[in-house]
C-alpha atoms as a PDB file:
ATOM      1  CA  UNK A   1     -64.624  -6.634  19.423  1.00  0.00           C
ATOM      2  CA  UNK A   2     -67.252  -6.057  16.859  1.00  0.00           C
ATOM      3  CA  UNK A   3     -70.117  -4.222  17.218  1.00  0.00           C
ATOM      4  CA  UNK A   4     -72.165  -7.152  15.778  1.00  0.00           C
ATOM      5  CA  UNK A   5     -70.661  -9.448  18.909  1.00  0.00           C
ATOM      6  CA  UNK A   6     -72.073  -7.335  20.705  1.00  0.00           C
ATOM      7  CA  UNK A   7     -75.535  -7.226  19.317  1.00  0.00           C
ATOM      8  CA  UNK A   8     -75.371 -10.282  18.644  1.00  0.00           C
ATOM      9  CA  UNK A   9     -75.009 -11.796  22.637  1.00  0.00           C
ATOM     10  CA  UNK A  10     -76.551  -8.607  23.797  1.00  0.00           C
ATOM     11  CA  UNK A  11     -73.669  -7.458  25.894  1.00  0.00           C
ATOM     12  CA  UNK A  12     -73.340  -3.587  26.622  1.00  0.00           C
ATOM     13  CA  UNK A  13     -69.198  -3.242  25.981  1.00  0.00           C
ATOM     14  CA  UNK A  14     -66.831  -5.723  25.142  1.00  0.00           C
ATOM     15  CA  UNK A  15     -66.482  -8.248  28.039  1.00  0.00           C
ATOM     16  CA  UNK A  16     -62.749  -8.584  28.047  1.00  0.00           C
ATOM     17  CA  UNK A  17     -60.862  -5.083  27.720  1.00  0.00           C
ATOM     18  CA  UNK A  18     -58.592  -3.912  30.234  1.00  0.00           C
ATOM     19  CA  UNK A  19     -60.418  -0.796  30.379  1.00  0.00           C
ATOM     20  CA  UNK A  20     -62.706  -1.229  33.690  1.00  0.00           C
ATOM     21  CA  UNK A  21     -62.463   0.350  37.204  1.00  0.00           C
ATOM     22  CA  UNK A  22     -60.312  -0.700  39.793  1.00  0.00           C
ATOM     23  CA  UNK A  23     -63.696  -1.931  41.868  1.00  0.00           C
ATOM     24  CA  UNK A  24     -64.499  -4.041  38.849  1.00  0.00           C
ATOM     25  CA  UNK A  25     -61.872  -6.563  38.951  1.00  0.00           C
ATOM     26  CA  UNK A  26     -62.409  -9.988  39.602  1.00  0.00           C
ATOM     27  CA  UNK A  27     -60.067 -11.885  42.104  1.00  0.00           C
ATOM     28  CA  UNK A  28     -59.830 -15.499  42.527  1.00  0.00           C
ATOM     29  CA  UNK A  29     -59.006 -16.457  46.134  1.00  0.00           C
ATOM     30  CA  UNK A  30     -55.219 -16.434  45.883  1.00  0.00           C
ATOM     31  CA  UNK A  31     -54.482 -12.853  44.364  1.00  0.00           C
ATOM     32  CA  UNK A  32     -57.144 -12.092  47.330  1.00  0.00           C
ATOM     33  CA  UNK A  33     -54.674 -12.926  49.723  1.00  0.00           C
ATOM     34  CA  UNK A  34     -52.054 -11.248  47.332  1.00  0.00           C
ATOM     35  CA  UNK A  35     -53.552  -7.976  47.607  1.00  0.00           C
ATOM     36  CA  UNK A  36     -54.551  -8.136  51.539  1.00  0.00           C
ATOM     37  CA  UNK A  37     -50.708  -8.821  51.816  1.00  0.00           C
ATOM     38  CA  UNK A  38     -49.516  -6.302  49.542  1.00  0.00           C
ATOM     39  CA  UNK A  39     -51.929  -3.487  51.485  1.00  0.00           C
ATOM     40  CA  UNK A  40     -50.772  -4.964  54.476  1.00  0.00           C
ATOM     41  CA  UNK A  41     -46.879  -4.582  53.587  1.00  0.00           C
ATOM     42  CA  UNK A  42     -47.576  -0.713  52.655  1.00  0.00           C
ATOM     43  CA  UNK A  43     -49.515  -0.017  56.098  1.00  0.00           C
ATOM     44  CA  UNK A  44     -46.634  -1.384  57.377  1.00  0.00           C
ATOM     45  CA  UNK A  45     -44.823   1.275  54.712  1.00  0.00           C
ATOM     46  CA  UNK A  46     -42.324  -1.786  53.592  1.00  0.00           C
ATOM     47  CA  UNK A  47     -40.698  -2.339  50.195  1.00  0.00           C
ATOM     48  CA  UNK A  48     -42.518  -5.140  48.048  1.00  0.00           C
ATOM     49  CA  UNK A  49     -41.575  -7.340  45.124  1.00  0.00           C
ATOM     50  CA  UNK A  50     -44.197  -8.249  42.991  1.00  0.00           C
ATOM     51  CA  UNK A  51     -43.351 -11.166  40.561  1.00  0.00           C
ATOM     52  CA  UNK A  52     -45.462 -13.139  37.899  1.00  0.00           C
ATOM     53  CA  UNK A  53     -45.222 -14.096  34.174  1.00  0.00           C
ATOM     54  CA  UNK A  54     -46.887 -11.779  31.483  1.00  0.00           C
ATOM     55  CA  UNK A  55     -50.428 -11.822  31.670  1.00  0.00           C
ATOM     56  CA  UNK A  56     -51.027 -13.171  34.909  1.00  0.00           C
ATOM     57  CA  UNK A  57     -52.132 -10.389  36.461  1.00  0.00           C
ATOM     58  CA  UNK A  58     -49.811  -8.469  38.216  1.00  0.00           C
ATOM     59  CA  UNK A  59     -51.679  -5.234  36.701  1.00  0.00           C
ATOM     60  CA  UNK A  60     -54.643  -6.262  38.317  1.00  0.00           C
ATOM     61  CA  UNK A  61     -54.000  -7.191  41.621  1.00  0.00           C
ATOM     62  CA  UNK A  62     -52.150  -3.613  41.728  1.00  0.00           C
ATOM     63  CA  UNK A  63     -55.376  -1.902  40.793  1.00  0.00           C
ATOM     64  CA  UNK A  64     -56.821  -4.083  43.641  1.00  0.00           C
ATOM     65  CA  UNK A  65     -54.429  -2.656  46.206  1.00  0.00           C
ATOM     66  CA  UNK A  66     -55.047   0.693  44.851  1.00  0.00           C
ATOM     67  CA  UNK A  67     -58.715   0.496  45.374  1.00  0.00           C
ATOM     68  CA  UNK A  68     -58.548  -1.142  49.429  1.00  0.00           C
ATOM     69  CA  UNK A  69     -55.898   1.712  50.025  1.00  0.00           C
ATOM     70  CA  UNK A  70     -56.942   5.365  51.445  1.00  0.00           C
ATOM     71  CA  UNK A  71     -56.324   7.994  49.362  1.00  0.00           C
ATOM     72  CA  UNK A  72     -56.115  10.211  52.090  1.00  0.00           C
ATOM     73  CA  UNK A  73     -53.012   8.087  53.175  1.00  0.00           C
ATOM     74  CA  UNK A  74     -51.168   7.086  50.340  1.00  0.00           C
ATOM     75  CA  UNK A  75     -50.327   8.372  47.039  1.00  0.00           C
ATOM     76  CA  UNK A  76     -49.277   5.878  44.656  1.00  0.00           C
ATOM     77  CA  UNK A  77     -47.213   6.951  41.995  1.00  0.00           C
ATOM     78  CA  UNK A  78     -47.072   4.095  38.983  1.00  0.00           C
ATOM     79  CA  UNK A  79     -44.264   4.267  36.327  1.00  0.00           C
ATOM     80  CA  UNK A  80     -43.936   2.105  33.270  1.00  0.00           C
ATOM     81  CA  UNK A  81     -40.821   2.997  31.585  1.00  0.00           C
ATOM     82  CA  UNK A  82     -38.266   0.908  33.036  1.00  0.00           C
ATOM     83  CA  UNK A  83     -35.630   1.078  30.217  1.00  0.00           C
ATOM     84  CA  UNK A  84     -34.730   5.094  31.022  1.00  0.00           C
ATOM     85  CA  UNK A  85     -30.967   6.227  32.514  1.00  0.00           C
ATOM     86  CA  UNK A  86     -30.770   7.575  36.399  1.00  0.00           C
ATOM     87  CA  UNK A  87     -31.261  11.715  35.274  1.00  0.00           C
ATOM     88  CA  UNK A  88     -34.465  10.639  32.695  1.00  0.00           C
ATOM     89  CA  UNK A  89     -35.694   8.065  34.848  1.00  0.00           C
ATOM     90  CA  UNK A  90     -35.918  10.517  37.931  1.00  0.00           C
ATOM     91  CA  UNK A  91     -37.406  13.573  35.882  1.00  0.00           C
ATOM     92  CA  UNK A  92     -40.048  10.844  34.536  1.00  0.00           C
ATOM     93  CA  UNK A  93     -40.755  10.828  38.461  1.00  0.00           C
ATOM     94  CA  UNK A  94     -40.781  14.183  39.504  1.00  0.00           C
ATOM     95  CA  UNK A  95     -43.322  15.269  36.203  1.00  0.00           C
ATOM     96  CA  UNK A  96     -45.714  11.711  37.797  1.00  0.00           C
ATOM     97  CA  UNK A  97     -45.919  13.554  40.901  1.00  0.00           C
ATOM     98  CA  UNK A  98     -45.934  16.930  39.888  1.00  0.00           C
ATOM     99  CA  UNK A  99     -42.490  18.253  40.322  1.00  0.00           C
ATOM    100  CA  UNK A 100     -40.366  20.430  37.762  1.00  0.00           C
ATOM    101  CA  UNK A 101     -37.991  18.344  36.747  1.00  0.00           C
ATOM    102  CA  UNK A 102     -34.100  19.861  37.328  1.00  0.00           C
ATOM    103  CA  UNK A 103     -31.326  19.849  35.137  1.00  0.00           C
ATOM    104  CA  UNK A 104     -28.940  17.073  36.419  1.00  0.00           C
ATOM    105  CA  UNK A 105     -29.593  13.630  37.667  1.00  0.00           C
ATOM    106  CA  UNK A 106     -28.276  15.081  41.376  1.00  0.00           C
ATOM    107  CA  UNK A 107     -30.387  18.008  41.038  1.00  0.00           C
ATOM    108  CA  UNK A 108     -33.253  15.955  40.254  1.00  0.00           C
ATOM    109  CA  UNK A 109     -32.837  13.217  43.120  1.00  0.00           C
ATOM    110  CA  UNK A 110     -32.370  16.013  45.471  1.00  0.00           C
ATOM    111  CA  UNK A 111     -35.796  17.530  44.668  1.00  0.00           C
ATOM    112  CA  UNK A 112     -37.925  14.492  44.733  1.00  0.00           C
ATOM    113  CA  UNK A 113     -35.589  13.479  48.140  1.00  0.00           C
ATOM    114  CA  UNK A 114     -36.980  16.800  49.607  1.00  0.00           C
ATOM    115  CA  UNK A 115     -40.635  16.440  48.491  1.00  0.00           C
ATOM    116  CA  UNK A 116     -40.563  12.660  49.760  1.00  0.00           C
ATOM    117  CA  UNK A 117     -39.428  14.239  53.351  1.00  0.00           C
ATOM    118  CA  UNK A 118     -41.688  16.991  53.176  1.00  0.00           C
ATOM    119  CA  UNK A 119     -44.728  14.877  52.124  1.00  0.00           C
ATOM    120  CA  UNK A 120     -43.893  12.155  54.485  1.00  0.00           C
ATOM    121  CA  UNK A 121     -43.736  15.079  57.102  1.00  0.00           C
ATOM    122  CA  UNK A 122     -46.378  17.776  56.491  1.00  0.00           C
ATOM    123  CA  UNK A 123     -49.083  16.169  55.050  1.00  0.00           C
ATOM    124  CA  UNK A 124     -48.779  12.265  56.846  1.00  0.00           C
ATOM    125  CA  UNK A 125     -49.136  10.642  53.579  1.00  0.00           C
ATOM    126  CA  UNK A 126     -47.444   7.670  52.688  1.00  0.00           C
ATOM    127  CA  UNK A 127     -45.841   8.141  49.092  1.00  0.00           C
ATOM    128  CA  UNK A 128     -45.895   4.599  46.738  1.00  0.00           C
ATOM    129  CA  UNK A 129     -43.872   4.398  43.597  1.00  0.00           C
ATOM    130  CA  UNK A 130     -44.830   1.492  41.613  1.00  0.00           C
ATOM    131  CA  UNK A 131     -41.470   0.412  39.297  1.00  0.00           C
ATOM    132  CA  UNK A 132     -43.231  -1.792  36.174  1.00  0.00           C
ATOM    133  CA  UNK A 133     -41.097  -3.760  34.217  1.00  0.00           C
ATOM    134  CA  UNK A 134     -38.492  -3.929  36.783  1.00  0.00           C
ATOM    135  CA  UNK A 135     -37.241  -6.514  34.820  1.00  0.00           C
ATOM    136  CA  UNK A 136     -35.890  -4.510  32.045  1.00  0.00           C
ATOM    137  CA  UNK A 137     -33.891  -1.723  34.152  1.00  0.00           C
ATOM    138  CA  UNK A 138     -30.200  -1.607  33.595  1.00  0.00           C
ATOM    139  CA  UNK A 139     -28.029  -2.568  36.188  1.00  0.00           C
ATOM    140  CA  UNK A 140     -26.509   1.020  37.015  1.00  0.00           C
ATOM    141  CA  UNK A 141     -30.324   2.032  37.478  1.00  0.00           C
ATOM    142  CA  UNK A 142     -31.178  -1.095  39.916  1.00  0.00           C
ATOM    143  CA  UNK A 143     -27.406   0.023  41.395  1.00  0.00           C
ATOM    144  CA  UNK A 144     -29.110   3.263  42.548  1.00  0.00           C
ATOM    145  CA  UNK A 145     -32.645   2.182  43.662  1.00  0.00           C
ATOM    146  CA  UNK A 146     -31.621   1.235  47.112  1.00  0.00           C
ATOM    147  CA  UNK A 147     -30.861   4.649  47.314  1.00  0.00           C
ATOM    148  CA  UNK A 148     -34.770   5.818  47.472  1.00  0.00           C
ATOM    149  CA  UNK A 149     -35.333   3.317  50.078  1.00  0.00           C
ATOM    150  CA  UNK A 150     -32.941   5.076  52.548  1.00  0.00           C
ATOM    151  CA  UNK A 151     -33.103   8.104  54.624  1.00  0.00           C
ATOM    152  CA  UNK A 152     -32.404   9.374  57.564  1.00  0.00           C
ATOM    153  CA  UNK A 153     -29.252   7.063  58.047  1.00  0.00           C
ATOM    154  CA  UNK A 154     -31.641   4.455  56.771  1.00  0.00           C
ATOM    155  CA  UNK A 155     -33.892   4.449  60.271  1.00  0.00           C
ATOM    156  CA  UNK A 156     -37.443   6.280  58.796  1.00  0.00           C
ATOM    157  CA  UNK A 157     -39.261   4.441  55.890  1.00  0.00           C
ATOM    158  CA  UNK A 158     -40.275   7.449  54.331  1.00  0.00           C
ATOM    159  CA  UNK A 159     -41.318   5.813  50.682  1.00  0.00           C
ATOM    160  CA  UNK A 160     -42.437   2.338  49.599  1.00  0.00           C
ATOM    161  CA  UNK A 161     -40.989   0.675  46.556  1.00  0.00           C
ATOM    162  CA  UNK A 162     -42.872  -1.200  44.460  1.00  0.00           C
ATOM    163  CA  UNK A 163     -40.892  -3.562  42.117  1.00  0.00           C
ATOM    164  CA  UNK A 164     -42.759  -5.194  39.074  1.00  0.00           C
ATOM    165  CA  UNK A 165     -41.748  -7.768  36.722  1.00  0.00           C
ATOM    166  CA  UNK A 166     -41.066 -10.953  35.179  1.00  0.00           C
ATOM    167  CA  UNK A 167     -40.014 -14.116  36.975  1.00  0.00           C
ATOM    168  CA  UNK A 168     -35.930 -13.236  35.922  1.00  0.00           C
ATOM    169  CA  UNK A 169     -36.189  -9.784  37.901  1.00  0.00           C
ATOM    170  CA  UNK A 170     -36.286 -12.100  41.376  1.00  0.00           C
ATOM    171  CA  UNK A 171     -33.279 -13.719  39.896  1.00  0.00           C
ATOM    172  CA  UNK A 172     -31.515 -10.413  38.981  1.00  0.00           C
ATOM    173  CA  UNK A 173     -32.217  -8.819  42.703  1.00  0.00           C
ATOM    174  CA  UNK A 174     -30.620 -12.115  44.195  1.00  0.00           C
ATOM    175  CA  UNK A 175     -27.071 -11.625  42.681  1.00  0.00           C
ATOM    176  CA  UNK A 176     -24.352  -9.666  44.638  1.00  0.00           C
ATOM    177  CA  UNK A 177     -24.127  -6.412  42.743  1.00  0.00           C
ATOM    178  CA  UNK A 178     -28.094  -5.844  43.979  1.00  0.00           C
ATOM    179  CA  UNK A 179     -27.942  -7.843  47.689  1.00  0.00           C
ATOM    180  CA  UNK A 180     -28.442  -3.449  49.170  1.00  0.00           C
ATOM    181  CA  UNK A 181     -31.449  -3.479  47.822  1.00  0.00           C
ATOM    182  CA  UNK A 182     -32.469  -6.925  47.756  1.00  0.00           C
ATOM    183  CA  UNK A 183     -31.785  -6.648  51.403  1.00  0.00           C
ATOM    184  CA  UNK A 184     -34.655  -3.847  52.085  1.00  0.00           C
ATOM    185  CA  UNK A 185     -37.467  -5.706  50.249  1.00  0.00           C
ATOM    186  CA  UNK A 186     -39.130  -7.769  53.258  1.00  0.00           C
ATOM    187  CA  UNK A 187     -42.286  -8.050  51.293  1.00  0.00           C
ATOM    188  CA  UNK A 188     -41.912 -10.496  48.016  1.00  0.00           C
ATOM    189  CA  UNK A 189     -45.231 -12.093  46.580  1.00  0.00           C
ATOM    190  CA  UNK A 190     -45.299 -14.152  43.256  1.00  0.00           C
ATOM    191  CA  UNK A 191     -48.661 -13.986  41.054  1.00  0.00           C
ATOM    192  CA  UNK A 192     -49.422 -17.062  39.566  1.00  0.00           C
ATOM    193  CA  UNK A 193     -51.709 -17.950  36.937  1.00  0.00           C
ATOM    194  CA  UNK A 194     -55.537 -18.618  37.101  1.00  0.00           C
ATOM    195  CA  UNK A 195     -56.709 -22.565  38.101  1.00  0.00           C
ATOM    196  CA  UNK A 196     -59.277 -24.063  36.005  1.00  0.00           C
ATOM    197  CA  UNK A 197     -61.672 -23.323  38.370  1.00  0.00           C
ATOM    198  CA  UNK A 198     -60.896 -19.635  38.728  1.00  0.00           C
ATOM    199  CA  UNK A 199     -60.530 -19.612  34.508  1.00  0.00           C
ATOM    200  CA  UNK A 200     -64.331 -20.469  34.582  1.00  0.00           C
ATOM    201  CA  UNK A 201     -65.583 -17.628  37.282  1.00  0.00           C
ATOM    202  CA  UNK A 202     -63.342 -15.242  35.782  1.00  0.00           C
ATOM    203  CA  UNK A 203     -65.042 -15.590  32.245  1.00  0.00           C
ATOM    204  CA  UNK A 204     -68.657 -15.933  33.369  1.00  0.00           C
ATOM    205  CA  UNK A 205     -68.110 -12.657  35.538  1.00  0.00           C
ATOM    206  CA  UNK A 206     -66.270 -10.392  32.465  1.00  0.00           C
ATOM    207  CA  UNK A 207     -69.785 -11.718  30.798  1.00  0.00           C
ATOM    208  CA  UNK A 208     -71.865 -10.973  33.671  1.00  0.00           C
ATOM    209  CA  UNK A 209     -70.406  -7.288  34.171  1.00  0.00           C
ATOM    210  CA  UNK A 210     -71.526  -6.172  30.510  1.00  0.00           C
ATOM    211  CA  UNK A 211     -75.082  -7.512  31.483  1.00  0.00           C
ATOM    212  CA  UNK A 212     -75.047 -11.110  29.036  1.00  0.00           C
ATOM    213  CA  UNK A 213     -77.920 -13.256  29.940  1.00  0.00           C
ATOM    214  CA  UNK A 214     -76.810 -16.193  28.832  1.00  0.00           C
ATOM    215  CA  UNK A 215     -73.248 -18.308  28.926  1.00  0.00           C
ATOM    216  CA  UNK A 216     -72.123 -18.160  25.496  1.00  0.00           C
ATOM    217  CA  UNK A 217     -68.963 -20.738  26.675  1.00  0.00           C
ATOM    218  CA  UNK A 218     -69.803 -24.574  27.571  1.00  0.00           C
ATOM    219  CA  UNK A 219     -67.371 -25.742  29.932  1.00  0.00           C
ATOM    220  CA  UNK A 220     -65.707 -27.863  27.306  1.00  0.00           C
ATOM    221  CA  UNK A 221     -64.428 -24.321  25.335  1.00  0.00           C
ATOM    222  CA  UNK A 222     -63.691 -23.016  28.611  1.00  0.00           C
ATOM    223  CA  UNK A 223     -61.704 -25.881  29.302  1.00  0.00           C
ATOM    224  CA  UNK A 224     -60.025 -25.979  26.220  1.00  0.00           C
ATOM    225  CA  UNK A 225     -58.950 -22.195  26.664  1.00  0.00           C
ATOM    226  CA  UNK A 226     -57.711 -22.554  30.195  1.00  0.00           C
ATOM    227  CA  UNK A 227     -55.145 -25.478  28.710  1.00  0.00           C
ATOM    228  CA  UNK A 228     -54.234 -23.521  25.474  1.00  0.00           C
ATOM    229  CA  UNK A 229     -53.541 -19.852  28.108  1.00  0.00           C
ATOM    230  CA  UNK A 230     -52.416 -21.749  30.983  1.00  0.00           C
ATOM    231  CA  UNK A 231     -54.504 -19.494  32.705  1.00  0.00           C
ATOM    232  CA  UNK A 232     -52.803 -16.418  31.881  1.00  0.00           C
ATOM    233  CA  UNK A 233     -55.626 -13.376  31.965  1.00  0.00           C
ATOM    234  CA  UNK A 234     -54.071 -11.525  29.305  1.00  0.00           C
ATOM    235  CA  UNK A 235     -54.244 -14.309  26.898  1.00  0.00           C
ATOM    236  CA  UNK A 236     -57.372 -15.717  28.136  1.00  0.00           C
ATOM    237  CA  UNK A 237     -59.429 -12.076  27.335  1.00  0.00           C
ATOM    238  CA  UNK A 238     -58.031 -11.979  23.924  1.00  0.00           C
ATOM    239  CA  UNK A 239     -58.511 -15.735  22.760  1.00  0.00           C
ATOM    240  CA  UNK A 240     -62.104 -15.412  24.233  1.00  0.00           C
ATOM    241  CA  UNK A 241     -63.071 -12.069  22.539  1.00  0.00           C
ATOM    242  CA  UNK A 242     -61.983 -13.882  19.443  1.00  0.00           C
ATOM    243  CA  UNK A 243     -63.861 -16.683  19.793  1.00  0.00           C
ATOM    244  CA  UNK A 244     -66.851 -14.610  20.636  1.00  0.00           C
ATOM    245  CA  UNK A 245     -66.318 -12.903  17.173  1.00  0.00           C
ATOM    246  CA  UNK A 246     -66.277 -16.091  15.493  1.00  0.00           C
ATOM    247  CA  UNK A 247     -69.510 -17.457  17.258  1.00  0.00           C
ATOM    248  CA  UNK A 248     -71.601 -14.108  16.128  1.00  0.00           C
ATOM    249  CA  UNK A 249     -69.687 -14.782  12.145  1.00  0.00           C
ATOM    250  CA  UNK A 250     -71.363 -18.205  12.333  1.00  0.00           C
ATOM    251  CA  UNK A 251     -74.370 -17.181  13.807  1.00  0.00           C
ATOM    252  CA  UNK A 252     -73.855 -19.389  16.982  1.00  0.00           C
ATOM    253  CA  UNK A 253     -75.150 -18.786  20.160  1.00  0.00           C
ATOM    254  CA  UNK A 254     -72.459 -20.799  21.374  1.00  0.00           C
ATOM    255  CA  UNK A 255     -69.077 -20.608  21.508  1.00  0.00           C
ATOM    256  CA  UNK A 256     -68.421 -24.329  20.792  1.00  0.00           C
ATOM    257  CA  UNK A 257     -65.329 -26.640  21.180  1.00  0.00           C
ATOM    258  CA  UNK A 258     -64.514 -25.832  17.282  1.00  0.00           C
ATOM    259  CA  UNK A 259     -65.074 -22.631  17.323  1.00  0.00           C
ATOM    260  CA  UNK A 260     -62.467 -22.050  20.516  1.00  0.00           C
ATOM    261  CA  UNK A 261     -60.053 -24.223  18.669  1.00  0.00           C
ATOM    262  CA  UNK A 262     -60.320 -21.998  15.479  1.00  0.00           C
ATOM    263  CA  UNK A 263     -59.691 -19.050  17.391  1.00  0.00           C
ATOM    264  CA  UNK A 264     -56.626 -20.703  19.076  1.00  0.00           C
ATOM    265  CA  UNK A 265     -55.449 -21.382  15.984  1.00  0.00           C
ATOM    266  CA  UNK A 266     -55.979 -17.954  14.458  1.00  0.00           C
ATOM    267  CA  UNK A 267     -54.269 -16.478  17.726  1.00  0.00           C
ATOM    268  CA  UNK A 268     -51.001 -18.648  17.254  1.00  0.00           C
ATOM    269  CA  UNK A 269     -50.853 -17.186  13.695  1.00  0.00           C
ATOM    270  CA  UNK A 270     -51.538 -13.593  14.314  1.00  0.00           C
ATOM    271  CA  UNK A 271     -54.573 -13.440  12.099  1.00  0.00           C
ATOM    272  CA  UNK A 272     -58.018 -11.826  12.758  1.00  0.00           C
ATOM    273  CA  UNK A 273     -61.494 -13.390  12.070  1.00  0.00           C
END
């Protein structure tokens, strides 16, 4: 966002990055619950699916989770590259948590199996690896999963895997070749996107939190970008900022029903005010 947006609706940062802290984030109701039942699931140290189209928040309500869980009692581990082999994907792990990564993909499993045991043992912390992007891990990778969720003879929850992705990963996990680990995921929650409601209290609170006086978006814009995003945060921060950018260009204290439909339309084409 431009520094003259800013100036312009006297806001402190720009309302709409991704770059706040984890007791910042705004919930609507439903990813509430979504988080009380996700903490609840890893008190209870189960696996969890987490499913949701892109933008919907998934990210979010995982930073939510984060925050209402004890760091004393859980160390969440969060990976992002989902597209690595078994040996790379499991030295990505061990470097996360602090490990020195071993040579071979059995060498490597059998270190971060031992420091799982030992953390889970000596120091009474539940360990959390967070999987994002679930949906794009090969098959041979998803084959082998099941394989962190089960030790000693499959009778002490030692870890708690987090699966992320888009809606097709749910389909994936349902085939045969992945029932194992399908099997061991009793927690599965679906994030859906904001209702037009929620699209209005989320955008007057991103405003709020950089200290705006004022509501630079009538309800008719904010309408208008709840259709266009189907409530989708990701979109909704970045069509907004836009249109915020646009309002200070024209000088308008307002953000009004043209000036959100100019920014839709400069969104759908890529282009930049």
């Amino acid at each position: 966002m431009r520094k003259q947006t800013l100036k312009a609706f006297g806001l402190s940062h720009d309302p709409f990055t991704k770059e706040f802290a984890d007791d910042e984030a705004w919930l609507p109701p439903s990813k509430i619950q979504v988080v009380e039942t996700i903490t609840e699931a890893l008190r209870a140290r189960q696996h969890i699916l987490v499913i949701g189209e892109p933008g919907a928040g998934k990210t979010v309500a995982l930073r939510g989770v984060r925050h209402a869980l004890p760091q004393t009692r859980f160390r969440l581990t969060y990976c992002h590259n989902a597209t690595l082999g078994r040996r790379d994907f499991y030295r990505q792990l061990c470097l996360a948590i602090g490990l020195s990564p071993k040579a071979t993909a059995a060498a490597v499993f059998a270190a971060l199996t031992e420091y799982v045991e030992d953390f889970a043992a000596d120091k009474q912390v539940h360990p959390v690896f967070i999987m994002d992007e679930s949906h794009l891990m090969k098959d041979e990778m998803l084959d082998h999963l099941h394989i962190l969720t089960n030790y000693a003879w499959d009778s002490r929850a030692l870890l708690s895997l987090v699966l992320v992705g888009l809606p097709e990963l749910h389909e994936r996990l349902g085939r045969r070749r992945h029932r194992s680990l399908m099997s061991r995921i009793h927690c599965r929650v679906v994030i859906t996107p904001l209702a037009p409601s929620d699209t209005h209290d989320y955008i007057r609170h991103r405003l709020a939190s950089t200290g705006a006086k004022a509501e630079p978006f009538p309800p008719d814009a904010i309408a208008l970008l709840h259709e266009k995003t189907g409530g989708l945060m990701r979109d909704l921060d970045r069509i907004a900022a836009l249109a915020l950018d646009l309002a200070a260009r024209k000088k308008s204290a307002i953000v009004h029903k043209d000036i959100a439909l100019t920014a839709i339309a400069l969104d759908a084409n890529g282009e930049v005010c």
